[in-house]
C-alpha atoms as a PDB file:
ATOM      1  CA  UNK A   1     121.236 122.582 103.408  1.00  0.00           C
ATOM      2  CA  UNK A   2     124.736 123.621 102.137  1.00  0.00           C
ATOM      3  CA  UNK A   3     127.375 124.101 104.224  1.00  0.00           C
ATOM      4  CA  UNK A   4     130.132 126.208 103.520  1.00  0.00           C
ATOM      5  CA  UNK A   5     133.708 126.788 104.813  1.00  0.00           C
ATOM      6  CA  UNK A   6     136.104 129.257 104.269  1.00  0.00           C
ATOM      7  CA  UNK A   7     140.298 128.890 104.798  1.00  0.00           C
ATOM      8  CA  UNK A   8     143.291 130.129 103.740  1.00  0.00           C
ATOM      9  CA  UNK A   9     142.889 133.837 104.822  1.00  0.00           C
ATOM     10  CA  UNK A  10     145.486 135.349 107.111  1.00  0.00           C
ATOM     11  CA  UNK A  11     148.571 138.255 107.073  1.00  0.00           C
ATOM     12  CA  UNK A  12     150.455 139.273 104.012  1.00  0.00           C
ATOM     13  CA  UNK A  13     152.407 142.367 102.897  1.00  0.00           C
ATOM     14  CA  UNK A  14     151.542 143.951 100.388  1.00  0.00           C
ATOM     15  CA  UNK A  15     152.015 142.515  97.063  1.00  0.00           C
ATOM     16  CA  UNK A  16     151.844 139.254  98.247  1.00  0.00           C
ATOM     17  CA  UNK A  17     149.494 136.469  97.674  1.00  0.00           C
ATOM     18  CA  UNK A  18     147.298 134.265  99.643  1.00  0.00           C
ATOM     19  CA  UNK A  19     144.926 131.360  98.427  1.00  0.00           C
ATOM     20  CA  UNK A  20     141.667 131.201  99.526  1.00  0.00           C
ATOM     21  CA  UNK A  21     139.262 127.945 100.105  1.00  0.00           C
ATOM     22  CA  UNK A  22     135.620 127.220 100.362  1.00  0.00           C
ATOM     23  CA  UNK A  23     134.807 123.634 101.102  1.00  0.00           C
ATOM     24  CA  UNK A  24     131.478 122.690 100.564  1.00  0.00           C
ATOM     25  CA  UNK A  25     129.153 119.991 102.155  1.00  0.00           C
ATOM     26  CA  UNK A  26     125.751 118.935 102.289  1.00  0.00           C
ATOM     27  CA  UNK A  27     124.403 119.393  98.415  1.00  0.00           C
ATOM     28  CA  UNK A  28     125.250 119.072  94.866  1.00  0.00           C
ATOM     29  CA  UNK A  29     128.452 120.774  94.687  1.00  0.00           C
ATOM     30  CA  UNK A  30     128.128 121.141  90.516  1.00  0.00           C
ATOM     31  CA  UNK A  31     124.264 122.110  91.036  1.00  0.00           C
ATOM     32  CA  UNK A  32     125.469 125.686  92.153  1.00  0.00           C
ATOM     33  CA  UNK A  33     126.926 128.645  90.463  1.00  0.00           C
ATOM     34  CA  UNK A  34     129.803 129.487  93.597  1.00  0.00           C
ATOM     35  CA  UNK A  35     130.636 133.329  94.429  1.00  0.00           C
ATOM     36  CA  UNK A  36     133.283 134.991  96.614  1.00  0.00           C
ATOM     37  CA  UNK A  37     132.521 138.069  98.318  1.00  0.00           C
ATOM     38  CA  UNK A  38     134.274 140.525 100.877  1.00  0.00           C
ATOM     39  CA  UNK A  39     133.027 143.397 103.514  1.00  0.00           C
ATOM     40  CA  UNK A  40     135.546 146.102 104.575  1.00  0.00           C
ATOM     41  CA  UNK A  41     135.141 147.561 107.738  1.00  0.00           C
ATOM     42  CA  UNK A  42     132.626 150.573 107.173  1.00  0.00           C
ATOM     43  CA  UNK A  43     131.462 149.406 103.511  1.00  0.00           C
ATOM     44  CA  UNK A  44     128.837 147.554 101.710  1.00  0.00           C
ATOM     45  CA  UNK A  45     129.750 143.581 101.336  1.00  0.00           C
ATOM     46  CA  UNK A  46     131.251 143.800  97.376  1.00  0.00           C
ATOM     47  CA  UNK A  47     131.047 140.587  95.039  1.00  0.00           C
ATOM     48  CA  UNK A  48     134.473 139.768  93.472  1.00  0.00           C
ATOM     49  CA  UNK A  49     134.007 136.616  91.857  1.00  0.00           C
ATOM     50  CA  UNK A  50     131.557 134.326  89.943  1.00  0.00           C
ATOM     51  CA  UNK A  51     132.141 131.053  88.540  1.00  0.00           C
ATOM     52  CA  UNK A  52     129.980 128.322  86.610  1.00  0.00           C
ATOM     53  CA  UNK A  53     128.305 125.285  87.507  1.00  0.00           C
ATOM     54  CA  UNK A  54     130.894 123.405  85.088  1.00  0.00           C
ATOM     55  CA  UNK A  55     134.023 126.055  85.987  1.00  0.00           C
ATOM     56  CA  UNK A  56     134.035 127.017  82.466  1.00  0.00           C
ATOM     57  CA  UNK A  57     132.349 131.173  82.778  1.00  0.00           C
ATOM     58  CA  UNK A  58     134.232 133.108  85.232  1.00  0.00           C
ATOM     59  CA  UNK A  59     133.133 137.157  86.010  1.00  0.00           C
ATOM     60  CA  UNK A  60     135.206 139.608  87.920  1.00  0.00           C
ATOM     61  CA  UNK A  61     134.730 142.722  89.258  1.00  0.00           C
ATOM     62  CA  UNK A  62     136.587 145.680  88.391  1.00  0.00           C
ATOM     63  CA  UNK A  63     138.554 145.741  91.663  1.00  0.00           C
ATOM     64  CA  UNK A  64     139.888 142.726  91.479  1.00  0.00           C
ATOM     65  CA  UNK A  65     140.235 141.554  87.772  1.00  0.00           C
ATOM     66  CA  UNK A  66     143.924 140.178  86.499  1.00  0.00           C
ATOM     67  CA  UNK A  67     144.833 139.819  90.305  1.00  0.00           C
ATOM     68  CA  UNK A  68     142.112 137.701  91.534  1.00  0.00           C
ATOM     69  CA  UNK A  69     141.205 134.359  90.308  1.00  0.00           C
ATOM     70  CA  UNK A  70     138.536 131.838  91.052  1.00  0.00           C
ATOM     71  CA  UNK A  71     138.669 128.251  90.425  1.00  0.00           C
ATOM     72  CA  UNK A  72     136.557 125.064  91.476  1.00  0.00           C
ATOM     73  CA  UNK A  73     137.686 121.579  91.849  1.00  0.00           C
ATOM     74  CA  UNK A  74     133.820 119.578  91.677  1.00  0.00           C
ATOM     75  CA  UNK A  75     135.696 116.930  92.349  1.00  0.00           C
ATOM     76  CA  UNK A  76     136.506 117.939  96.113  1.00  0.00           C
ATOM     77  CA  UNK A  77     133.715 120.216  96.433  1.00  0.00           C
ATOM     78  CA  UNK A  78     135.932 123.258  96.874  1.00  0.00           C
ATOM     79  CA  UNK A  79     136.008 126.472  95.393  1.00  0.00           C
ATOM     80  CA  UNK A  80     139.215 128.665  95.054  1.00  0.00           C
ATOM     81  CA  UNK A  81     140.536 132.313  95.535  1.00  0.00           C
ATOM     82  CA  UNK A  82     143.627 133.198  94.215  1.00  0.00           C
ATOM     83  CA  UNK A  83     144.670 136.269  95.168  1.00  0.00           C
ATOM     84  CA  UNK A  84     147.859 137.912  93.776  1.00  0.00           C
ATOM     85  CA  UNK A  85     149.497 141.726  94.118  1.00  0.00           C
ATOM     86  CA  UNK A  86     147.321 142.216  97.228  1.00  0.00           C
ATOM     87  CA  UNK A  87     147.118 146.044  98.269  1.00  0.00           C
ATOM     88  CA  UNK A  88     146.414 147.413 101.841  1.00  0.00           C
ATOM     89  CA  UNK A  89     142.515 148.044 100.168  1.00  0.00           C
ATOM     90  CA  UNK A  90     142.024 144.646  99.781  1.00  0.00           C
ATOM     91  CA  UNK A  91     141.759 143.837 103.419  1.00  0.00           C
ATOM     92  CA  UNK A  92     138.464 142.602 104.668  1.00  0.00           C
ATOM     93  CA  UNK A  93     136.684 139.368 105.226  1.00  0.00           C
ATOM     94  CA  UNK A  94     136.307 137.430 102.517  1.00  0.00           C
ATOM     95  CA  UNK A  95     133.190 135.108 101.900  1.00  0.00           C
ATOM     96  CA  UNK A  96     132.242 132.694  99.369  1.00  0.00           C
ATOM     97  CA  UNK A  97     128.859 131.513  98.560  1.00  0.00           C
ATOM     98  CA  UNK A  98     126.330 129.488  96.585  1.00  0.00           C
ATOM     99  CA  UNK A  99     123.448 129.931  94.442  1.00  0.00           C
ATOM    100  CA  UNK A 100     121.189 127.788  92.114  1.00  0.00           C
ATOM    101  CA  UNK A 101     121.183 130.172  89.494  1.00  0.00           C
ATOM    102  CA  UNK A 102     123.908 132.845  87.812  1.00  0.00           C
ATOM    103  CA  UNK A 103     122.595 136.623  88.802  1.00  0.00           C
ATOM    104  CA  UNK A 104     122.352 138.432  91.664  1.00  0.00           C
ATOM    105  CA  UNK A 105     121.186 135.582  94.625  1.00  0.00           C
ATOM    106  CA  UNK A 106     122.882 133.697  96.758  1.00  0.00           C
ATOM    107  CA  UNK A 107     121.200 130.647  98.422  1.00  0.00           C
ATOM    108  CA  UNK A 108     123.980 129.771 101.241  1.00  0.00           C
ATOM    109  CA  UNK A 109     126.889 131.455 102.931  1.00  0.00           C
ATOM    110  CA  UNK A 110     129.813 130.894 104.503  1.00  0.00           C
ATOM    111  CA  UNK A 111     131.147 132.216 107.611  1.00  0.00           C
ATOM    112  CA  UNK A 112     133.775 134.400 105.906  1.00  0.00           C
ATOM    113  CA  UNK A 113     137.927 134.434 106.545  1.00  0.00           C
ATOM    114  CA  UNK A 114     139.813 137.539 107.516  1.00  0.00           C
ATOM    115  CA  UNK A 115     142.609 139.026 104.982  1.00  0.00           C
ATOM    116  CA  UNK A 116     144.533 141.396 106.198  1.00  0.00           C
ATOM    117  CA  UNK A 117     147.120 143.469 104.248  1.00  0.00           C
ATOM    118  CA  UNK A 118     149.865 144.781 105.660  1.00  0.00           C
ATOM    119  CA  UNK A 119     151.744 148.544 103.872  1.00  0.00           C
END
């Protein structure tokens, strides 16, 4: 069982930046692809971010690409969210998450972190 928990979120203006962390515990750290995900009030949870097992394939989503940028450190079983020009639209709770394999699945979630941006 993989446990995962998410920090860093918090109150910014807009066009700020905030950092996001996912510390992992319980499993294999390298053995899963890690995602970050985030659910407006009112809309459908969105994926933002995927990266490899090794931290060498990243994929973004439309929304978010040259702002946001993910990041691992296997090493301290963490998983990074940088997050950079942040608009009003990009407030919601953010939530990473792991999977065994790179596509569509996730395996284990965290309990999400709230961003809020501020006009």
């Amino acid at each position: 069982q993989v446990r995962l928990v998410e920090s860093g979120g918090g109150l910014v203006q807009a066009g700020g930046s905030l950092r996001l962390s996912c510390a992992a515990s319980g499993g294999t750290f390298s053995s899963y692809v890690m995602k970050w995900f985030r659910q407006a009030p009112g809309k459908e949870r969105e994926s933002l971010a995927t990266i490899s097992w090794s931290g060498d394939i990243t994929s973004y989503a439309d929304s978010v690409k040259g702002r946001f940028t993910i990041s691992r450190d296997n090493a301290k079983n963490t998983v990074y969210l940088q997050m950079n020009s942040l608009t009003p639209e990009d407030t919601a709770v953010y939530f990473c998450a792991a999977s065994l394999t790179w596509g569509r699945g996730v395996d284990y979630w965290g309990q999400g972190t709230q961003v809020t941006v501020s006009s």
